[in-house]
Protein backbone atom coordinates (compact mmCIF):
# COMPACT_ATOMS: atom_id res chain seq x y z
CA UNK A 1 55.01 -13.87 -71.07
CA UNK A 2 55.88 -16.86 -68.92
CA UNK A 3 55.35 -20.32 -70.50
CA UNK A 4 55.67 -23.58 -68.87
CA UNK A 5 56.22 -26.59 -71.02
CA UNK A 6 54.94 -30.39 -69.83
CA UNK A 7 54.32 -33.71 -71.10
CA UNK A 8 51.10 -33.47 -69.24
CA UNK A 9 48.95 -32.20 -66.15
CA UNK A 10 51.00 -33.49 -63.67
CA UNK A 11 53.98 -31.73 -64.86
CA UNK A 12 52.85 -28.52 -65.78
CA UNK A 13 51.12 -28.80 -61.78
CA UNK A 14 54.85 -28.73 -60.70
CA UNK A 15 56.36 -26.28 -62.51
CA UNK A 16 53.51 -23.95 -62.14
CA UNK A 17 53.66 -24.42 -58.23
CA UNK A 18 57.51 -24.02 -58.74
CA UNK A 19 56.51 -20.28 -60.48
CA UNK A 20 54.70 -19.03 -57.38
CA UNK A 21 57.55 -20.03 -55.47
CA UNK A 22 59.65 -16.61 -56.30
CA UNK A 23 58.36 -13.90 -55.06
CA UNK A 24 59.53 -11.99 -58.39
CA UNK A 25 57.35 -14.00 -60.27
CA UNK A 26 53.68 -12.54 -58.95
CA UNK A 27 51.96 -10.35 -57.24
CA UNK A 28 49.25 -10.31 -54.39
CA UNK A 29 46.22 -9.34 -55.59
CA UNK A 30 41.99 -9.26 -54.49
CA UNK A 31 39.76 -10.42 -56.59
CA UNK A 32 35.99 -11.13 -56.01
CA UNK A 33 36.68 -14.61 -54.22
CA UNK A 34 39.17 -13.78 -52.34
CA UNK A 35 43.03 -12.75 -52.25
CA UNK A 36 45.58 -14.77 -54.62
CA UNK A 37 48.95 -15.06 -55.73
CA UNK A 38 48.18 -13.76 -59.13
CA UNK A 39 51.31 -14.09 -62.15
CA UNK A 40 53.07 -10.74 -62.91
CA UNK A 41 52.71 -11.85 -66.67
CA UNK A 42 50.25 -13.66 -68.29
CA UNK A 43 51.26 -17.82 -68.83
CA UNK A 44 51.25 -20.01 -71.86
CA UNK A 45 51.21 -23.79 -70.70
CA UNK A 46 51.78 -26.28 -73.51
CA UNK A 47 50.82 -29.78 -72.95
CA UNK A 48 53.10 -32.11 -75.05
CA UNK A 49 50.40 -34.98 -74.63
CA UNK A 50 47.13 -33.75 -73.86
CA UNK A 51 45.73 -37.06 -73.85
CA UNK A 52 47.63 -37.75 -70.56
CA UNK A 53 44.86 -35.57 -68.90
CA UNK A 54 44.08 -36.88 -65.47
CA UNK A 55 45.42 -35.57 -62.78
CA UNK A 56 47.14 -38.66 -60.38
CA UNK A 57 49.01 -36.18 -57.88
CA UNK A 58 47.21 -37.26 -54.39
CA UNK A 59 47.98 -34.14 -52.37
CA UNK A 60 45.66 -32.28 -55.34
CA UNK A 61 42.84 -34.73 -54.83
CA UNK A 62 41.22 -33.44 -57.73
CA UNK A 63 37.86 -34.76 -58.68
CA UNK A 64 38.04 -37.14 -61.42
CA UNK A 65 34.20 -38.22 -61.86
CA UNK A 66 33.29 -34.35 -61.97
CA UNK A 67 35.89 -33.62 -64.30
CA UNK A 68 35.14 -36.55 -66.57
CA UNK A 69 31.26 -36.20 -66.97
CA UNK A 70 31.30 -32.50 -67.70
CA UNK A 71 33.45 -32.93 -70.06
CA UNK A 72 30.36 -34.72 -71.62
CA UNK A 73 27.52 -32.45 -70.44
CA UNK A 74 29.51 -29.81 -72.83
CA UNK A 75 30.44 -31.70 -75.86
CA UNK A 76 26.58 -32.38 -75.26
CA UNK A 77 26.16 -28.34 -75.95
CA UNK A 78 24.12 -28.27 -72.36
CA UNK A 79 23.76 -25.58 -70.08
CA UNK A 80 21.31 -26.95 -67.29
CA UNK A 81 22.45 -26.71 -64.17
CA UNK A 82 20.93 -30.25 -62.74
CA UNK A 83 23.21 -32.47 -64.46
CA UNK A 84 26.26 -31.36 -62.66
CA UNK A 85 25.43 -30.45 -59.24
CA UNK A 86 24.61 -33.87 -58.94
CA UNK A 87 28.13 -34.92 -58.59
CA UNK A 88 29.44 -31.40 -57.19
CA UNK A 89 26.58 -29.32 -55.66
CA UNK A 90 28.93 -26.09 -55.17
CA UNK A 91 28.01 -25.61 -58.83
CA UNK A 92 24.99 -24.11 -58.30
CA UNK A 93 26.98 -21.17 -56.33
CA UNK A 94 27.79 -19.76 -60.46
CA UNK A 95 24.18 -20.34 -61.45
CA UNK A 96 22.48 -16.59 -61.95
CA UNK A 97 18.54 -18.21 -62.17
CA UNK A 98 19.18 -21.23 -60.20
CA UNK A 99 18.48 -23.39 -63.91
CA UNK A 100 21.45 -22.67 -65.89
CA UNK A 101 25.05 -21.67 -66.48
CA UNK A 102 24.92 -18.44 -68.09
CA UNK A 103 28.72 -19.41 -69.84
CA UNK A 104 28.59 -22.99 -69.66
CA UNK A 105 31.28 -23.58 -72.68
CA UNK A 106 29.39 -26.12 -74.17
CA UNK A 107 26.69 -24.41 -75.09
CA UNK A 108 28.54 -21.24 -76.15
CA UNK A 109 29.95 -23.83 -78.84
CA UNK A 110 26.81 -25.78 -80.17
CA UNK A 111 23.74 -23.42 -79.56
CA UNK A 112 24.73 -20.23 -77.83
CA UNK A 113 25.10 -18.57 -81.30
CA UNK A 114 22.55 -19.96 -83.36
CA UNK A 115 24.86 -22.35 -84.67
CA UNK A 116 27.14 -25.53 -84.27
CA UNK A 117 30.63 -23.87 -84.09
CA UNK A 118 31.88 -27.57 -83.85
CA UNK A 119 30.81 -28.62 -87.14
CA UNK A 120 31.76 -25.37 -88.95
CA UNK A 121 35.24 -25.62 -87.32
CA UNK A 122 35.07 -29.73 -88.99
CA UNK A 123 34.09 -28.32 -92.11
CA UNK A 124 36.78 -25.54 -92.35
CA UNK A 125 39.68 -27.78 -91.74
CA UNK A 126 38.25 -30.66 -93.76
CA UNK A 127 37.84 -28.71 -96.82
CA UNK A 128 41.05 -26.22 -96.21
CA UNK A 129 43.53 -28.25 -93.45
CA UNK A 130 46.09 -25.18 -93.84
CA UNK A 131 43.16 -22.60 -92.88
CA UNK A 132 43.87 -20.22 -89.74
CA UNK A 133 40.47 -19.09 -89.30
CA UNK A 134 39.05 -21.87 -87.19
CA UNK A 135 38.31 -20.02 -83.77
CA UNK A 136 35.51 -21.02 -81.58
CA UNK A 137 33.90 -18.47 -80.29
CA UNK A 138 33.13 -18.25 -76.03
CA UNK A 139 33.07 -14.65 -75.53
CA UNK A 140 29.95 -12.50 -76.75
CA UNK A 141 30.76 -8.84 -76.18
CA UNK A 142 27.54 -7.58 -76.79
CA UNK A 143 26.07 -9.73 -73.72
CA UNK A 144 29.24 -10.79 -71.81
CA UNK A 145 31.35 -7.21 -71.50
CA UNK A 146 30.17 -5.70 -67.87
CA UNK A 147 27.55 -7.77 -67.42
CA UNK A 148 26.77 -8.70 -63.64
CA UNK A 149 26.25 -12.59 -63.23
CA UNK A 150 28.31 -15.52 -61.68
CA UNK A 151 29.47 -16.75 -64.67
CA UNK A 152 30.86 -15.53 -67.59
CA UNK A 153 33.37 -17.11 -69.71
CA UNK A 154 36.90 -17.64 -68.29
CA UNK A 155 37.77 -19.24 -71.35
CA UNK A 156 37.45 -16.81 -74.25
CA UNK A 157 38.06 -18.23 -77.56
CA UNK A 158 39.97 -21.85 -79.22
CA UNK A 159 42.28 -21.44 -82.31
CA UNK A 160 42.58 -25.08 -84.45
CA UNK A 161 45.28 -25.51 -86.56
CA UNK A 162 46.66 -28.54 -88.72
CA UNK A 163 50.48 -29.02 -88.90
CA UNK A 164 52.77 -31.36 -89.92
CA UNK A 165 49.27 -33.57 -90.16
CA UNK A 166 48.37 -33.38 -86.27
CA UNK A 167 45.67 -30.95 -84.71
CA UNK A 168 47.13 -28.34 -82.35
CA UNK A 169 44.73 -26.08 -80.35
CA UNK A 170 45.59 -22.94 -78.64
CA UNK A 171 42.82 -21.89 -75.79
CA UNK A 172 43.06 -17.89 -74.75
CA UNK A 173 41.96 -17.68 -71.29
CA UNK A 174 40.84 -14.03 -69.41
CA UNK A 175 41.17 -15.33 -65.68
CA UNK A 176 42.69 -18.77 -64.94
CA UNK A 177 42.66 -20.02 -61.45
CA UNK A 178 46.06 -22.16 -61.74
CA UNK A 179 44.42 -25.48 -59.01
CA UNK A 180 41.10 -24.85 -60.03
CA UNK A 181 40.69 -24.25 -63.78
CA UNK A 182 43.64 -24.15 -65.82
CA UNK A 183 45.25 -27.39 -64.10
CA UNK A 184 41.97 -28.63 -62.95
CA UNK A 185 39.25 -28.84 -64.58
CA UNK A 186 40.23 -27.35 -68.24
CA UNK A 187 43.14 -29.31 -68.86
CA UNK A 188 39.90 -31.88 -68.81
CA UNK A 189 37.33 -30.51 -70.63
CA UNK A 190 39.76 -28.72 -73.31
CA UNK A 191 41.55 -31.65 -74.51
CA UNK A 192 38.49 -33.70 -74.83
CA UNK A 193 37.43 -31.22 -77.15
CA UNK A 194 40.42 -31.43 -78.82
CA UNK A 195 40.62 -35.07 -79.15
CA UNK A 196 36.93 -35.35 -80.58
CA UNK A 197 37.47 -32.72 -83.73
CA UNK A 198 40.56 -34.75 -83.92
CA UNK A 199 38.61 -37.69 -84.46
CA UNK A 200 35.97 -36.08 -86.80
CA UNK A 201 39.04 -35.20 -88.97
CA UNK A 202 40.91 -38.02 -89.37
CA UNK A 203 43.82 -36.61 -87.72
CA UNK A 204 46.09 -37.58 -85.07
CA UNK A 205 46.05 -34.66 -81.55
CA UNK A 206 48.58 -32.78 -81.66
CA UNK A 207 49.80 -29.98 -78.42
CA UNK A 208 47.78 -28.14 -76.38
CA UNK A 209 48.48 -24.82 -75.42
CA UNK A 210 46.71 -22.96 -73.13
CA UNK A 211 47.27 -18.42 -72.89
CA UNK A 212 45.69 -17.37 -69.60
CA UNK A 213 46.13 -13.56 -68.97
CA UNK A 214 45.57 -13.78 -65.23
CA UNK A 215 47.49 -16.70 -64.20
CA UNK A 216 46.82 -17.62 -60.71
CA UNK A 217 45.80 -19.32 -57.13
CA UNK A 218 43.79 -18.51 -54.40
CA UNK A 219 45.03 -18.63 -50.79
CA UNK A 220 42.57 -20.94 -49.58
CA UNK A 221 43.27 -24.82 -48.68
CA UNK A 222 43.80 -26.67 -51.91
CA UNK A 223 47.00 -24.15 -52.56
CA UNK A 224 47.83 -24.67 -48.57
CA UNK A 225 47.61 -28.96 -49.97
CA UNK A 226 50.39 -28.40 -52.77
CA UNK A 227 52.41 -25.42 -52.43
CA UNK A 228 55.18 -28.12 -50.61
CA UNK A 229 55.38 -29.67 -53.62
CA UNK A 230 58.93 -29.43 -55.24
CA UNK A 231 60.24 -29.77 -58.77
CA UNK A 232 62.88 -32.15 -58.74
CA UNK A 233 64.62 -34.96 -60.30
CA UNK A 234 62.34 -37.37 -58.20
CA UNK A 235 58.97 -35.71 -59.16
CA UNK A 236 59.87 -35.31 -62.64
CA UNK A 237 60.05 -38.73 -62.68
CA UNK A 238 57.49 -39.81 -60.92
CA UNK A 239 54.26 -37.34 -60.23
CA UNK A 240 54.98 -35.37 -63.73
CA UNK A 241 55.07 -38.85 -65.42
CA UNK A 242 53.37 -41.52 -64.34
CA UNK A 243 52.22 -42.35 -67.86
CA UNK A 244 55.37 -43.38 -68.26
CA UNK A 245 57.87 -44.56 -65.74
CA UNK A 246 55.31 -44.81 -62.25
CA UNK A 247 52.22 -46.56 -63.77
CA UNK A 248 52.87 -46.82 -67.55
CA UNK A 249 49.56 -46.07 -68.44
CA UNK A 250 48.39 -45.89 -71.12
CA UNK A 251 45.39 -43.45 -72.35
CA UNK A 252 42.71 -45.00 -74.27
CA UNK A 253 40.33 -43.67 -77.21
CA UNK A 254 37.34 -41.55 -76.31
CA UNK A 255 35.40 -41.85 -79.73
CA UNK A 256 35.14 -44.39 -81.82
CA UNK A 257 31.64 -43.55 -84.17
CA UNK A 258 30.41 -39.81 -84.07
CA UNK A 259 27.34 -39.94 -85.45
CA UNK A 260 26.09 -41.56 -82.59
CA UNK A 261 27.49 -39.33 -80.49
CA UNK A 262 24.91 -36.75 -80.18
CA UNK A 263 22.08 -39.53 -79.84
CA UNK A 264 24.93 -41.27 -76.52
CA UNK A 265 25.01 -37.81 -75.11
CA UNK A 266 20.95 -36.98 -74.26
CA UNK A 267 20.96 -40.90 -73.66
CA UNK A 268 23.79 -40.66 -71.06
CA UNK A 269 21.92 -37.19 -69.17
CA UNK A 270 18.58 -38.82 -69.27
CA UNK A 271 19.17 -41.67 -66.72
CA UNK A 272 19.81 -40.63 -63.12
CA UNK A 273 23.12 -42.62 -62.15
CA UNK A 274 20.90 -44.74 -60.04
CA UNK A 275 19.87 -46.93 -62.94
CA UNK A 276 22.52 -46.38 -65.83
CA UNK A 277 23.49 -49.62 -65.60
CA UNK A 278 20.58 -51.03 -67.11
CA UNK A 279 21.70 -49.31 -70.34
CA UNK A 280 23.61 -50.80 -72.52
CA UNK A 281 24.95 -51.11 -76.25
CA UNK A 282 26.90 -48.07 -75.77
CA UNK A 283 29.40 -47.53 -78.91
CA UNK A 284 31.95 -44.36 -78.06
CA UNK A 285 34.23 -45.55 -75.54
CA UNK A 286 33.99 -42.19 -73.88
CA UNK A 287 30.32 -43.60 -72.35
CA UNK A 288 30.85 -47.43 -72.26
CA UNK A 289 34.33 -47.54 -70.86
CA UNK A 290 34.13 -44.11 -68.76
CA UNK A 291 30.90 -42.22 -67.93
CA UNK A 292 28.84 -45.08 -67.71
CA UNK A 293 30.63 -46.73 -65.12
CA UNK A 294 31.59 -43.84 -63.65
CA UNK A 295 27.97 -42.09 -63.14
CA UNK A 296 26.84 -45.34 -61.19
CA UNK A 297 29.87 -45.63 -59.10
CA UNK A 298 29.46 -41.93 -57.80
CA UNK A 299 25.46 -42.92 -57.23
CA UNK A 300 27.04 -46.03 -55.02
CA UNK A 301 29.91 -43.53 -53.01
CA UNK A 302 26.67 -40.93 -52.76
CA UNK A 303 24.18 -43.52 -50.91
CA UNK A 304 27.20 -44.91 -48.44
CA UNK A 305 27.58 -48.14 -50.19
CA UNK A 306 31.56 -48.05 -50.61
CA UNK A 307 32.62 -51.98 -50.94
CA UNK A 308 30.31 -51.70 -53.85
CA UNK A 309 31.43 -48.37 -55.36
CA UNK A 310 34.85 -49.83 -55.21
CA UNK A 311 33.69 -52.92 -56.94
CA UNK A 312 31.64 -50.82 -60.20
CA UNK A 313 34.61 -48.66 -60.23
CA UNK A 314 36.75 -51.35 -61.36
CA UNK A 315 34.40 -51.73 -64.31
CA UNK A 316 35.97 -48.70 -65.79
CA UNK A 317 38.39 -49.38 -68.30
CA UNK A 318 40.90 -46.73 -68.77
CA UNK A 319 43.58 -47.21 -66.01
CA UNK A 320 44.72 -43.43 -65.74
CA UNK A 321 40.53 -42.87 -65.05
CA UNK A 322 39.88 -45.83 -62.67
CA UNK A 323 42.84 -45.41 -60.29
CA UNK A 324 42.02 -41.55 -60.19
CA UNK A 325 38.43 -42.70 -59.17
CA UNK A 326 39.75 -45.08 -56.86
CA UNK A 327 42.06 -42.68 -55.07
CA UNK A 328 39.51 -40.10 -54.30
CA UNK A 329 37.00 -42.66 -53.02
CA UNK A 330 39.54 -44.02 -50.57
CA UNK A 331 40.45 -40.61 -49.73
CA UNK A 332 36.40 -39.99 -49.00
CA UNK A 333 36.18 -43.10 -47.24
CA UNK A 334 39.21 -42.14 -44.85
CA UNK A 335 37.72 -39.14 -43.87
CA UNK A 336 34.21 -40.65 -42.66
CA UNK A 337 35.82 -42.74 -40.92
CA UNK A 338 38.23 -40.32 -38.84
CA UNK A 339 34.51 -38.26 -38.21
CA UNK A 340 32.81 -41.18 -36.81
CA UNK A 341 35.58 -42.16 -34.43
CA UNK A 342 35.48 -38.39 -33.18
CA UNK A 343 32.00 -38.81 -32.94
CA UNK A 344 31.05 -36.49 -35.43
C-alpha cells in the first residue's frame, strides 16, 4: 500500500505525479479507455484539510463550475442525466439509456436502496458518536457485479467515524483515474459530502482519506499537461498551498440551515441557468454564494458573452471558487481567440 499524505488537492496532485515518476512504482496496463500508467499497489491519499478542495494548479485546468454543481445534483440524490451535460456534454458518453446515470453516487445514497443512507448515517452517529458501523453503501452486488453498462460505481462504499470530536471519512475506491477522479472530480464531490453530515452533526470535518485499489492515469493529454510538474521546495510552497502562503484563502461554509436544503436543491435544478438570477432568498451558502452565481456565469461563457461572464463571476463569494472560475474562463477565452486569428 502506497499512501500519499497532503494538506489538500493541490498537494496530493504533486506527489501523486511525483509516484508515476519511478518506473518501480507502476505498471503499464489496458483498460477499456485506453492504456495507463496504473500503481503497482493500491493508494491511500489523506487530505489533511478537505475543505481546501479546489483545484488552483493552471496546467490541470480542471473544471471548477462542473465540479461544483454536481456536487449538488448528488447531495440532491439525482440521477438524470440533463442536469449535467449542460455544463459538460461528454457526460452523456456514461449514460446506458441516454436519461440517466446508472451509478450516479447520489442517488445510490438517498434513493437507490429504498432508503436515505444520509439520514441513517446522521442518526447512527448522533445517537452512538463512537459507532463504526456507519458505511454508505455505492456498490450493489446483486445488480452491479458483471453487469455490462457505462457506469458503475468507481466509488464503492464511505466509512464515518467520530474522533477526538471531528468527523473523519474514509472512501474505498475500485478504479481511480488519478487526473480525472480521485484528484479531480472526487476530491470535490466527497468532501462536500463530508462537510454536510458534518454540519448535520454538530461536528467540526475532520481528514479525508481516500483507498483506491487501481490507482492511476491515462496516457492521453491532461497527463501529457502535468506530468512536468515537480515536487519541490518551490511547489510545496506555492501550488500545494495556496490556501496558505500564495493566496491565503480562505474556504468558506457550504451549509448553514439543512432543512431547507432539500427544498434549495429541486429549486436550484429547476431553473435553466439562463434565468437563475431571478431567484433569490437563497439560505445555504452552498447555492447563494456558489451555484447560483456560478450556473448563470457558465449560461453567459456558453452564449459568447465573456465581459459579462467575467463580471457575474465576480458575484461569487468564496475566493478559492471564483478565481478557479475565473482562470478557466480566461483560459477558454484564450483559446477562441488563437482559432479565430487562424481562421478557424
Amino acid at each position: 500500500m502506497k499512501t500519499i499524505t497532503a494538506r489538500n488537492v493541490n498537494g496530493a496532485i504533486l506527489r501523486g505525479i511525483d509516484l508515476f515518476k519511478d518506473e518501480i512504482n507502476y505498471r503499464e496496463q489496458e483498460s477499456r479507455n485506453g492504456k495507463t500508467l496504473e500503481a503497482v499497489e493500491p493508494v491511500t491519499t489523506t487530505y489533511l484539510r478537505p475543505t481546501e478542495r479546489v483545484c488552483l494548479i493552471p496546467e490541470r485546468d480542471a473544471n471548477p463550475f462542473f465540479h461544483f454543481i454536481e456536487s449538488m445534483w448528488m447531495l440532491a440524490g439525482r440521477n438524470d442525466l440533463e442536469s449535467l451535460t449542460y455544463y459538460v456534454a461528454s457526460m452523456s458518453n456514461f449514460s446506458d439509456d441516454g436519461e440517466t446515470l446508472w451509478g450516479a453516487y447520489g442517488y445510490r445514497w438517498r434513493q437507490y436502496f429504498h432508503k436515505d443512507q444520509l439520514d441513517m448515517v446522521v442518526k447512527l452517529l448522533k445517537e452512538n458518536p463512537d459507532d463504526r458501523r456507519a458505511v454508505l453503501q455505492m456498490w450493489d452486488a446483486n445488480k452491479d457485479l458483471a453487469r455490462v453498462s457505462k457506469d458503475v460505481p468507481c466509488n464503492t462504499n464511505i466509512y464515518f467515524k467520530i474522533r477526538d470530536g471531528v468527523l473523519n471519512m474514509t472512501v474505498c475506491n475500485r478504479s481511480n483515474d488519478m487526473l480525472w477522479g480521485a484528484y479531480g472530480a472526487n476530491v470535490v464531490h466527497m468532501s462536500v459530502l463530508q462537510e454536510l453530515i458534518a454540519h448535520r452533526l454538530g461536528v467540526p470535518v475532520g481528514v479525508y482519506r481516500q483507498v483506491s485499489d487501481s490507482f492511476h492515469v491515462y496516457l492521453n493529454e491532461v497527463w501529457d499537461r502535468v506530468k512536468h510538474l515537480s515536487l519541490d521546495a518551490y511547489a510545496i510552497r506555492s501550488a500545494a498551498n495556496p490556501y496558505d502562503t500564495l493566496y491565503n484563502y480562505k474556504p468558506s461554509d457550504l451549509f448553514i440551515e439543512h432543512d431547507c436544503l432539500d427544498f434549495e436543491h429541486e429549486r436550484f435544478f429547476n431553473y435553466h441557468p439562463a434565468d437563475i438570477v431571478a431567484a433569490n432568498n437563497w439560505v445555504n451558502p452552498c447555492y447563494r454564494d456558489i451555484a447560483v452565481p456560478m450556473a448563470h456565469t457558465y449560461y453567459l461563457y456558453k452564449t459568447g458573452k465573456y465581459a459579462e461572464a467575467y463580471e457575474h463571476c465576480n458575484k461569487i463569494v468564496p475566493e478559492d471558487w471564483k478565481d478557479a472560475c475565473l482562470s478557466w474562463l480566461r483560459t477558454r477565452e484564450e483559446r477562441k481567440n488563437k482559432l479565430a486569428e487562424k481562421g478557424e
